[in-house]
N, C-alpha and C. Protein backbone atom coordinates (compact mmCIF):
# COMPACT_ATOMS: atom_id res chain seq x y z
N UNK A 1 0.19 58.26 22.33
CA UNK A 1 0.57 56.92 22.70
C UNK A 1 1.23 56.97 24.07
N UNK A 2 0.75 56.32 24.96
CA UNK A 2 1.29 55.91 26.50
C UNK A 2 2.98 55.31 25.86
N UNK A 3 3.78 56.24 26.36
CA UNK A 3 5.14 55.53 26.77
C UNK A 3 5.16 53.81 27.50
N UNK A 4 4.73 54.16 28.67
CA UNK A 4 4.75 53.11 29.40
C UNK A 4 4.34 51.88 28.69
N UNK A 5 3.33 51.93 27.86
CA UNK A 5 3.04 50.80 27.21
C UNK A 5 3.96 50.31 25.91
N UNK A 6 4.20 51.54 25.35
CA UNK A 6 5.56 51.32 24.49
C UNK A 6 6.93 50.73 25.15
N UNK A 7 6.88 50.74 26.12
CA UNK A 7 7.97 50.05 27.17
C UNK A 7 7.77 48.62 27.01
N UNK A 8 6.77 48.59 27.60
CA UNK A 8 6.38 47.16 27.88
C UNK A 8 6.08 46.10 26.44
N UNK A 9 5.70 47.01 25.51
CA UNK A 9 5.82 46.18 24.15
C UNK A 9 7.15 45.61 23.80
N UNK A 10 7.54 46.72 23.55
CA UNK A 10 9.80 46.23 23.71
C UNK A 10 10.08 45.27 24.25
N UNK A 11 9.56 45.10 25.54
CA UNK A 11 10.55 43.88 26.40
C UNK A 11 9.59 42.47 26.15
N UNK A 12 8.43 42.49 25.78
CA UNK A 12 7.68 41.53 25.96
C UNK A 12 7.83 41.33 24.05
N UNK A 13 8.28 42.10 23.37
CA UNK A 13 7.90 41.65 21.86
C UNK A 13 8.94 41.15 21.06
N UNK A 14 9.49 41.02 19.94
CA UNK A 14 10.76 40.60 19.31
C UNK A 14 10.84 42.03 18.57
N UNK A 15 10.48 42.76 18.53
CA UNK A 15 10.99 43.94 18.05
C UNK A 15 12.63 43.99 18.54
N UNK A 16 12.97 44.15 19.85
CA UNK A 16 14.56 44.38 19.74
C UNK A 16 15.27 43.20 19.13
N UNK A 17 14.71 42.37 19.24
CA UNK A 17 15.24 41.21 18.23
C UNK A 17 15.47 41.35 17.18
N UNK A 18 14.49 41.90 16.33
CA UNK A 18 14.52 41.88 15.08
C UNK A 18 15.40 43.13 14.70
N UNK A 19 15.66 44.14 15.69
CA UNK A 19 16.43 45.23 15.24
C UNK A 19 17.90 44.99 15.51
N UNK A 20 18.48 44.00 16.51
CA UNK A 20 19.50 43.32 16.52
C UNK A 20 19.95 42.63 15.08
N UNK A 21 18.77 41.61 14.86
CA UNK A 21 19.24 40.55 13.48
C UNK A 21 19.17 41.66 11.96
N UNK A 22 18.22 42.78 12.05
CA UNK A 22 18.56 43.64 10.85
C UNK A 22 19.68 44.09 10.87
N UNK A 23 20.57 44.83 12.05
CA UNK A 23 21.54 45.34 11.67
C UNK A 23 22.93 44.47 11.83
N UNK A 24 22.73 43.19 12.63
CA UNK A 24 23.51 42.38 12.08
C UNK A 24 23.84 41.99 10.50
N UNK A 25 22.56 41.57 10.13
CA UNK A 25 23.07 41.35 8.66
C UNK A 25 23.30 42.39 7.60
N UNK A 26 22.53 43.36 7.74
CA UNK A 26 23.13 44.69 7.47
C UNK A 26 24.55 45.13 7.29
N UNK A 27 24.63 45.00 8.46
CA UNK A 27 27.01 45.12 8.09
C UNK A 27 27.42 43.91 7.99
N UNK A 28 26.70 42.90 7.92
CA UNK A 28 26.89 41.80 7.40
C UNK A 28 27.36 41.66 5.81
N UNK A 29 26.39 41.98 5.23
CA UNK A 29 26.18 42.23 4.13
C UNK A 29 27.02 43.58 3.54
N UNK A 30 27.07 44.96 3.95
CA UNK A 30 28.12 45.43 4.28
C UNK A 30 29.47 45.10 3.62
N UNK A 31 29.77 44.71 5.19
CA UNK A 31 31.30 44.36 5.09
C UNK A 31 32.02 43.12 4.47
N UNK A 32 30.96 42.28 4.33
CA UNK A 32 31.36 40.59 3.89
C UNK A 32 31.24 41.13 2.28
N UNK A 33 30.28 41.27 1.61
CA UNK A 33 29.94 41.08 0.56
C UNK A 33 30.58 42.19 -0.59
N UNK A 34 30.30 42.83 0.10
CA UNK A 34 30.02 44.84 -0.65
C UNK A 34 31.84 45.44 -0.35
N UNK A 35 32.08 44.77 0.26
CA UNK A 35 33.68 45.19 0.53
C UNK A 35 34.93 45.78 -0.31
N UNK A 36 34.58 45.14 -1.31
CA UNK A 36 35.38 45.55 -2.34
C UNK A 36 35.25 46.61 -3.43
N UNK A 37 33.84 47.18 -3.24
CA UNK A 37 33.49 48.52 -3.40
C UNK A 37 33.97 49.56 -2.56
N UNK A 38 34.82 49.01 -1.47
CA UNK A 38 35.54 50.21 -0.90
C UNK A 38 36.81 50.88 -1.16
N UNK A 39 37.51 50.25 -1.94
CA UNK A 39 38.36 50.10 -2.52
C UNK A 39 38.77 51.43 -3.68
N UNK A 40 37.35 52.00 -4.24
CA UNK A 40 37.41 52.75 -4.97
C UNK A 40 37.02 53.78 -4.70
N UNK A 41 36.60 55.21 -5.51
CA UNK A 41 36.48 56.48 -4.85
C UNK A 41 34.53 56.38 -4.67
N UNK A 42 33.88 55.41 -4.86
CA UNK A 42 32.56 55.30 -5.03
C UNK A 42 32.09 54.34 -4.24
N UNK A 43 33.21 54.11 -3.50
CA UNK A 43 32.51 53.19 -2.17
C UNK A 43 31.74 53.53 -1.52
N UNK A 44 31.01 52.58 -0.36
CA UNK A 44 30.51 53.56 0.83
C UNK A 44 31.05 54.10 1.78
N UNK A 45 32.48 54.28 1.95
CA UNK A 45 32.66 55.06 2.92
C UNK A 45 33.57 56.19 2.31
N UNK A 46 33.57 56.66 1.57
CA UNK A 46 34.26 57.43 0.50
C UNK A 46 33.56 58.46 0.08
N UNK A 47 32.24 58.61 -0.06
CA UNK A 47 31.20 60.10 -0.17
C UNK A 47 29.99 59.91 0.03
N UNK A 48 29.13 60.64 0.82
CA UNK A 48 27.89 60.89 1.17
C UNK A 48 26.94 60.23 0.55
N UNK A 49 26.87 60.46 -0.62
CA UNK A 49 25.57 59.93 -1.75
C UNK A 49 25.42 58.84 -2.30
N UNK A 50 27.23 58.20 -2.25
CA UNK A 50 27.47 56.76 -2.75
C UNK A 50 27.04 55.94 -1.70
N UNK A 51 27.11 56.52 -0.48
CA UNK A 51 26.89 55.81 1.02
C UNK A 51 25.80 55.40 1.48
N UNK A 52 24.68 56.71 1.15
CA UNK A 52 23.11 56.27 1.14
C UNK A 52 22.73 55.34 -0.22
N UNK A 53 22.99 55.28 -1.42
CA UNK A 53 22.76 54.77 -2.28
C UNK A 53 23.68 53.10 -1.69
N UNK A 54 24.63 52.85 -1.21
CA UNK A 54 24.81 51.80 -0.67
C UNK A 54 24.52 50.95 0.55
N UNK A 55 24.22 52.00 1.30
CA UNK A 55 23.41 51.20 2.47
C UNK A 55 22.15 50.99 2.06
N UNK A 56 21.53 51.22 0.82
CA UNK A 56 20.36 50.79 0.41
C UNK A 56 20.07 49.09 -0.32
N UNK A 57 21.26 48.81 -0.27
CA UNK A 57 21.19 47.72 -1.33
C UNK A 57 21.41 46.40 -0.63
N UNK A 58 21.60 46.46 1.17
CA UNK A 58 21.43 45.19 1.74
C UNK A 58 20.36 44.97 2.16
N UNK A 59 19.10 45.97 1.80
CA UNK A 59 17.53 45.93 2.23
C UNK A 59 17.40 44.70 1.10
N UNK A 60 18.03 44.30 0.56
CA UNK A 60 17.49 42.85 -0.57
C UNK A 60 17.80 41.91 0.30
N UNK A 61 18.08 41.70 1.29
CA UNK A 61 18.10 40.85 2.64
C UNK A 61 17.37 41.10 4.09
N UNK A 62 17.79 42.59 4.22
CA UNK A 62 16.84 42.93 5.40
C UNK A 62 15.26 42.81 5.50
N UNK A 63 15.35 43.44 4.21
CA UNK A 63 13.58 43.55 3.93
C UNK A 63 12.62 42.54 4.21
N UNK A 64 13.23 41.05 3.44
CA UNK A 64 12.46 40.00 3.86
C UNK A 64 12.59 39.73 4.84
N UNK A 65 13.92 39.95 6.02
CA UNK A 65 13.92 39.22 7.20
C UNK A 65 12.99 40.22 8.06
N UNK A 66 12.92 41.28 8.05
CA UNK A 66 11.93 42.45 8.31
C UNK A 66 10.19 42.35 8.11
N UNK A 67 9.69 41.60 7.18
CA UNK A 67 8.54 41.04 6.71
C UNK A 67 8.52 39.50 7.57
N UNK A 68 9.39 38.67 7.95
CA UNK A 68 9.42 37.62 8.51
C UNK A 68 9.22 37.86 9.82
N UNK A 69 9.73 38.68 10.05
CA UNK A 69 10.00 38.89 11.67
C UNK A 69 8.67 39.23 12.64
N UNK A 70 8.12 40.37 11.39
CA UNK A 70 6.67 41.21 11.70
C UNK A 70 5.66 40.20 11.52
N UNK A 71 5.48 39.00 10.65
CA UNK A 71 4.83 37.87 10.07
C UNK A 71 4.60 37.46 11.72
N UNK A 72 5.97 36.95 12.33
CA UNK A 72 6.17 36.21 13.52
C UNK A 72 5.35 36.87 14.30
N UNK A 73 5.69 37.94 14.39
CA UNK A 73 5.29 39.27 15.65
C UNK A 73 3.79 39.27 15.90
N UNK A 74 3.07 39.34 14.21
CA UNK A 74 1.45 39.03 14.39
C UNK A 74 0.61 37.74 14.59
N UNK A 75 1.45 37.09 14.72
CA UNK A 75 1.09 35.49 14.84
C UNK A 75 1.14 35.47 16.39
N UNK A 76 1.59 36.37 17.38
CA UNK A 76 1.66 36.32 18.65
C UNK A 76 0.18 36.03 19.56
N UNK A 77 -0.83 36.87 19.23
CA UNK A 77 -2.48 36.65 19.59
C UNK A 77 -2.86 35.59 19.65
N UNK A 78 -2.87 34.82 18.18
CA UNK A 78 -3.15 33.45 18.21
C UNK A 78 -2.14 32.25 18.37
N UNK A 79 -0.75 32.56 18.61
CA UNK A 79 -0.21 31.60 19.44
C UNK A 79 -0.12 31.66 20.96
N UNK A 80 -0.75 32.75 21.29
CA UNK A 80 -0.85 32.93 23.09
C UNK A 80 -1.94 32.55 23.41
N UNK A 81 -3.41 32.47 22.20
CA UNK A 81 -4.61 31.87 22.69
C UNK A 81 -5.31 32.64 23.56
N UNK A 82 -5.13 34.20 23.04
CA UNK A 82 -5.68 35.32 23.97
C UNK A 82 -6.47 35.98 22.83
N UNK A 83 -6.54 35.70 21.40
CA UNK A 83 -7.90 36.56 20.30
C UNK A 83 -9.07 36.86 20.97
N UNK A 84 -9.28 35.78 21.92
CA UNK A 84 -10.94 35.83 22.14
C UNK A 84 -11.01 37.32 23.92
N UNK A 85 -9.59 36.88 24.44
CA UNK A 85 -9.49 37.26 25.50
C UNK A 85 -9.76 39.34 24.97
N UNK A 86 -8.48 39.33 24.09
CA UNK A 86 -8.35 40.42 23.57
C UNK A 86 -9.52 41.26 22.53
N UNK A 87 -10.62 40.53 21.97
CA UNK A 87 -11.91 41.24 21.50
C UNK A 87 -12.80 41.69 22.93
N UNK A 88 -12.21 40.67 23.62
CA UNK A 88 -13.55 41.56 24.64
C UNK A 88 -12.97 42.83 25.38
N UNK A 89 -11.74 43.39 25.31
CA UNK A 89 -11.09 44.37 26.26
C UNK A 89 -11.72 45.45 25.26
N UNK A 90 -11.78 46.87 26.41
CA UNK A 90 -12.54 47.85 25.67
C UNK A 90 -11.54 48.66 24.51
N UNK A 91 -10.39 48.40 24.71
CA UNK A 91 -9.36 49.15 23.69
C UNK A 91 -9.46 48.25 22.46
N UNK A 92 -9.74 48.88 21.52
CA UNK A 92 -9.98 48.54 19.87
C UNK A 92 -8.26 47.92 19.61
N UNK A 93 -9.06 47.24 18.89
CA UNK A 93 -7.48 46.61 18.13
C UNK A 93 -6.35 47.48 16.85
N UNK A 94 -7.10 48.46 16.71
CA UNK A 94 -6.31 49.31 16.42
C UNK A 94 -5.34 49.63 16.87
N UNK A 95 -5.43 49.90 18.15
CA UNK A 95 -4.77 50.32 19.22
C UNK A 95 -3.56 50.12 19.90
N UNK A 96 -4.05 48.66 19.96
CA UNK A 96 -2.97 47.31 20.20
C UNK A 96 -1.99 47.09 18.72
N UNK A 97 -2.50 47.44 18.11
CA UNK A 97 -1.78 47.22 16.61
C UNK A 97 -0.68 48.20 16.81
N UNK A 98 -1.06 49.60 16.24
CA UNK A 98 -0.74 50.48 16.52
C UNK A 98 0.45 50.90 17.51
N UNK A 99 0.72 50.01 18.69
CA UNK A 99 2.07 50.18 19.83
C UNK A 99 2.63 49.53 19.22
N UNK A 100 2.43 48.16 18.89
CA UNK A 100 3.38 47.16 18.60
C UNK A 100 3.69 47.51 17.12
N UNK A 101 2.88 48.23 16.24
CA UNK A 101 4.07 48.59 15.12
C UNK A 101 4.84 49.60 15.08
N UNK A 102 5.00 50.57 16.28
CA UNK A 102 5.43 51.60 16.64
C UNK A 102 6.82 50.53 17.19
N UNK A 103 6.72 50.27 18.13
CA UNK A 103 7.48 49.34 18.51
C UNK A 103 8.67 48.49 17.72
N UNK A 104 8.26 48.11 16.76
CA UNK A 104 9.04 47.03 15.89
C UNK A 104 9.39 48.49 14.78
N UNK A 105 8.89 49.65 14.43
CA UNK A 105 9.11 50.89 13.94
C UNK A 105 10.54 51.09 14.33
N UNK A 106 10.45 51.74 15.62
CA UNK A 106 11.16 52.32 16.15
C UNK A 106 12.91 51.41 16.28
N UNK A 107 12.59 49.88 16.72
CA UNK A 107 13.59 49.25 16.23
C UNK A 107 14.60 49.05 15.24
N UNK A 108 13.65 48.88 13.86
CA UNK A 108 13.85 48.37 12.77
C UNK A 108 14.87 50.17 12.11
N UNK A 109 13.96 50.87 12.28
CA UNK A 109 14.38 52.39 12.08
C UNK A 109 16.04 52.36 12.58
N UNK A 110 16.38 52.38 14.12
CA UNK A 110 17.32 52.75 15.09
C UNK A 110 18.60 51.91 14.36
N UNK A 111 18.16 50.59 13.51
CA UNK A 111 18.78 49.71 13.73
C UNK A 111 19.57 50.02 11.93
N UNK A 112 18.54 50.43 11.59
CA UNK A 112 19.25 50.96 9.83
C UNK A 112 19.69 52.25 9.87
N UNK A 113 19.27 53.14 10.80
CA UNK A 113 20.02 54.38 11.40
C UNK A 113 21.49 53.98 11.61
N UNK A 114 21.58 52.87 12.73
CA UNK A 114 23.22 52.42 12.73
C UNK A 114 24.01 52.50 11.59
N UNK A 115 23.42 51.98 10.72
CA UNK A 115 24.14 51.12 9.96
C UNK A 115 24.59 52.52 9.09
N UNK A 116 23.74 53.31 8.94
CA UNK A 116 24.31 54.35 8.10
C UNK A 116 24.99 55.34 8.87
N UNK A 117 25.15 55.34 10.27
CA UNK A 117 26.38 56.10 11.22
C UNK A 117 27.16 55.61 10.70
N UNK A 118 27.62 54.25 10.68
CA UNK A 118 28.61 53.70 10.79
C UNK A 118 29.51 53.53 9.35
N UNK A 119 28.19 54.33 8.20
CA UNK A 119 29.25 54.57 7.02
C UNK A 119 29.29 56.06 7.06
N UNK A 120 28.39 56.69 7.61
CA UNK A 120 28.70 58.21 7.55
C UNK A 120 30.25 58.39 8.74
N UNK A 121 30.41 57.84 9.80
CA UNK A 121 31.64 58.20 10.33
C UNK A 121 32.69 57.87 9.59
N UNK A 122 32.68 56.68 8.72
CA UNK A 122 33.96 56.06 8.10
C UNK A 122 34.12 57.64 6.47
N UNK A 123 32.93 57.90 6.19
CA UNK A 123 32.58 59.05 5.14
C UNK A 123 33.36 60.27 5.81
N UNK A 124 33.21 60.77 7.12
CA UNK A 124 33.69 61.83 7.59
C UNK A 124 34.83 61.94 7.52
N UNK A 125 35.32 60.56 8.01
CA UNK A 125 37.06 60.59 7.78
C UNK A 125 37.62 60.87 6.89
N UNK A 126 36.80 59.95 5.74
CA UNK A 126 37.55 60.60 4.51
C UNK A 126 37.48 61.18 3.13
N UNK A 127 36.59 62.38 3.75
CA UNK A 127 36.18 63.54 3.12
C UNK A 127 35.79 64.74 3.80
N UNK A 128 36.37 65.87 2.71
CA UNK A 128 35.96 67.03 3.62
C UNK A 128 35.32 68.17 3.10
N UNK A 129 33.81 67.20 2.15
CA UNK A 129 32.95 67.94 1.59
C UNK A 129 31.36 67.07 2.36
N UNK A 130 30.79 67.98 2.87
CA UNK A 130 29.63 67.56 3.15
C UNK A 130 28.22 68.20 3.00
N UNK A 131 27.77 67.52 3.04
CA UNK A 131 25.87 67.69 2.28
C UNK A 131 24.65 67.18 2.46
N UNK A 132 23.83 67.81 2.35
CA UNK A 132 22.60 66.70 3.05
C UNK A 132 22.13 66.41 2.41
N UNK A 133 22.50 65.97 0.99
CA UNK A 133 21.21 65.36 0.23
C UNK A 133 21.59 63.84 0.44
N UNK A 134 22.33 63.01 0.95
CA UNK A 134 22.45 61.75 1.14
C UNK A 134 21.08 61.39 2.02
N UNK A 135 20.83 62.41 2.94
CA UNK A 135 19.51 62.37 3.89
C UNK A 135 18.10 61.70 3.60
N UNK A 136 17.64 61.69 2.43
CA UNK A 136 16.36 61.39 2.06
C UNK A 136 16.65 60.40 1.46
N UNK A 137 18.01 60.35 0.69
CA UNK A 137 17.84 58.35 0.55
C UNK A 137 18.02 57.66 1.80
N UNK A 138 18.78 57.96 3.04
CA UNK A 138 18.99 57.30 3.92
C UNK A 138 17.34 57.32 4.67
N UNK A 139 16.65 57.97 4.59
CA UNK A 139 14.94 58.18 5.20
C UNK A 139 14.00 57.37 4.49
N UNK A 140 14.29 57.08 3.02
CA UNK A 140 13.64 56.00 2.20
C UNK A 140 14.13 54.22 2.53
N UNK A 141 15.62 54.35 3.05
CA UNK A 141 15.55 53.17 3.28
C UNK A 141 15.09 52.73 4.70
N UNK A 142 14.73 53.35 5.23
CA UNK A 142 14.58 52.82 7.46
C UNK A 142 13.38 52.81 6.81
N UNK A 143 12.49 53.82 6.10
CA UNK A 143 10.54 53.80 5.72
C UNK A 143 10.48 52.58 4.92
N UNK A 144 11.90 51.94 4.34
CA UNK A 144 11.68 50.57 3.71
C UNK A 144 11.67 49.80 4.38
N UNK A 145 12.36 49.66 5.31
CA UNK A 145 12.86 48.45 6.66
C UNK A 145 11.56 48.21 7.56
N UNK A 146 10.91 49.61 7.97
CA UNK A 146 9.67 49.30 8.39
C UNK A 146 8.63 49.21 7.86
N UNK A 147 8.73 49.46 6.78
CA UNK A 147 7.05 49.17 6.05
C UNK A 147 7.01 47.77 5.69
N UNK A 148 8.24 46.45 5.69
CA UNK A 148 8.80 45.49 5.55
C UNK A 148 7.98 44.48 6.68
N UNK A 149 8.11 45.60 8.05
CA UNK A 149 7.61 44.51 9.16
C UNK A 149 6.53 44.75 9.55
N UNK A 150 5.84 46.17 9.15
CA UNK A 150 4.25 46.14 9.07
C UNK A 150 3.79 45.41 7.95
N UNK A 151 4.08 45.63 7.45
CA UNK A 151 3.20 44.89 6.05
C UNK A 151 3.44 43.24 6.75
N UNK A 152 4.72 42.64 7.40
CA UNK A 152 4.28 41.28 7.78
C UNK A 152 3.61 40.89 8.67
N UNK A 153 3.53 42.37 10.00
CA UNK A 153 2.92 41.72 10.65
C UNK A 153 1.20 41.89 9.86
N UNK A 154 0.79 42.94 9.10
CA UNK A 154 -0.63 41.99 8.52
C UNK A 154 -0.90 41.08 8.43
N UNK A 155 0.22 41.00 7.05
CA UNK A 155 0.55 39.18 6.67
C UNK A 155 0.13 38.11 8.02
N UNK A 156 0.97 38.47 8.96
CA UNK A 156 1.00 37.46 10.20
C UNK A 156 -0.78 37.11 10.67
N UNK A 157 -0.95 38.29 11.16
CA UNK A 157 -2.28 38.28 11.96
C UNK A 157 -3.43 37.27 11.55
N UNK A 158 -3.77 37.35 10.19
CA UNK A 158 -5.06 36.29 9.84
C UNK A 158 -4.28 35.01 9.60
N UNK A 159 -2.92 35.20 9.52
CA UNK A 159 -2.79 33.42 8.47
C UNK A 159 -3.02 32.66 9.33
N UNK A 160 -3.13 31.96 10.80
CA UNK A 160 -3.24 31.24 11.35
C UNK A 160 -4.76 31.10 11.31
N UNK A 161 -6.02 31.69 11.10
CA UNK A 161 -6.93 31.47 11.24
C UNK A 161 -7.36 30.69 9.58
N UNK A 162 -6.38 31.14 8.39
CA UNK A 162 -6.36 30.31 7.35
C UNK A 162 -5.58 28.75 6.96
N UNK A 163 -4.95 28.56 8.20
CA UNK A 163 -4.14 27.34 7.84
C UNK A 163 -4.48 26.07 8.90
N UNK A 164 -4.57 25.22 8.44
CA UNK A 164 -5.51 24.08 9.63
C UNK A 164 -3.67 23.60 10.10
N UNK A 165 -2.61 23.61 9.64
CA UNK A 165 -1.35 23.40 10.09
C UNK A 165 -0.95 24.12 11.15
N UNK A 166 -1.47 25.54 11.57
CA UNK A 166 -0.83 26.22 12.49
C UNK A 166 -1.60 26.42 13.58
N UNK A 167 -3.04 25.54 13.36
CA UNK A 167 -4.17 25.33 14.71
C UNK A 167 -3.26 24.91 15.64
């Protein structure tokens, strides 16, 4: 994959958008809601495993806004009125697919990555046993966050050619 074009997807796409509004509501959800699970020795910022098992449980918010976002993202072709422009270029649409879910990937990933720094530093503080098996739940939830906004942008791509409302 050309960097350069991965550049240019970023600034021209809502991918950093959407990796902004995930991890907003993310410690949103977090800190507003989930708060009072900190309180005890099984909070999230209190041990490793409770931490990945808790940063997993505001994906019941992210997820859909993650599927919404990607929905939006593939609806871009046919709200720019470039489908017809874009079948005739010699690069397959694979292709084009392919950056831009790398793209909204790489976001969505960086952005649930935060969110679990930000209980693993509060974890470091206060504990002084550490381990990596928190690791692969924290890798199941970012492969949740993005499979959230590929799967919408599918979703996205044909529905406008199914709805006489979004002609």
């Amino acid at each position: 994959m050309n960097m350069r074009i991965l550049r240019i997807e970023l600034k021209r796409s809502i991918a950093p958008w959407a990796g902004v509004a995930a991890f907003a509501m993310a410690l949103a959800v977090m800190y507003l809601v989930m708060e009072k699970d900190s309180l005890t020795t099984t909070g999230w910022t209190n041990q490793w495993t409770s931490m990945a098992l808790e940063t997993r449980a505001p994906l019941y918010f992210v997820w859909p806004l993650a599927a919404g976002l990607g929905a939006l993202q593939g609806l871009r072709d046919h709200r720019s009125r470039a489908s017809e422009l874009l079948t005739s270029t010699p690069r397959p649409t694979s292709h084009r697919a392919a950056v831009l879910s790398a793209a909204m990937a790489i976001t969505l990933a960086a952005a649930f990555t935060a969110v679990v720094l930000a209980g693993g530093v509060q974890v470091l503080a206060n504990t002084s046993y550490t381990h990596l098996g928190w690791v692969p739940i924290s890798l199941v939830g970012a492969l949740t966050v993005v499979s959230g906004a590929v799967l919408g942008m599918g979703w996205g791509a044909p529905c406008p050619s199914y709805s006489p409302l979004l002609r």
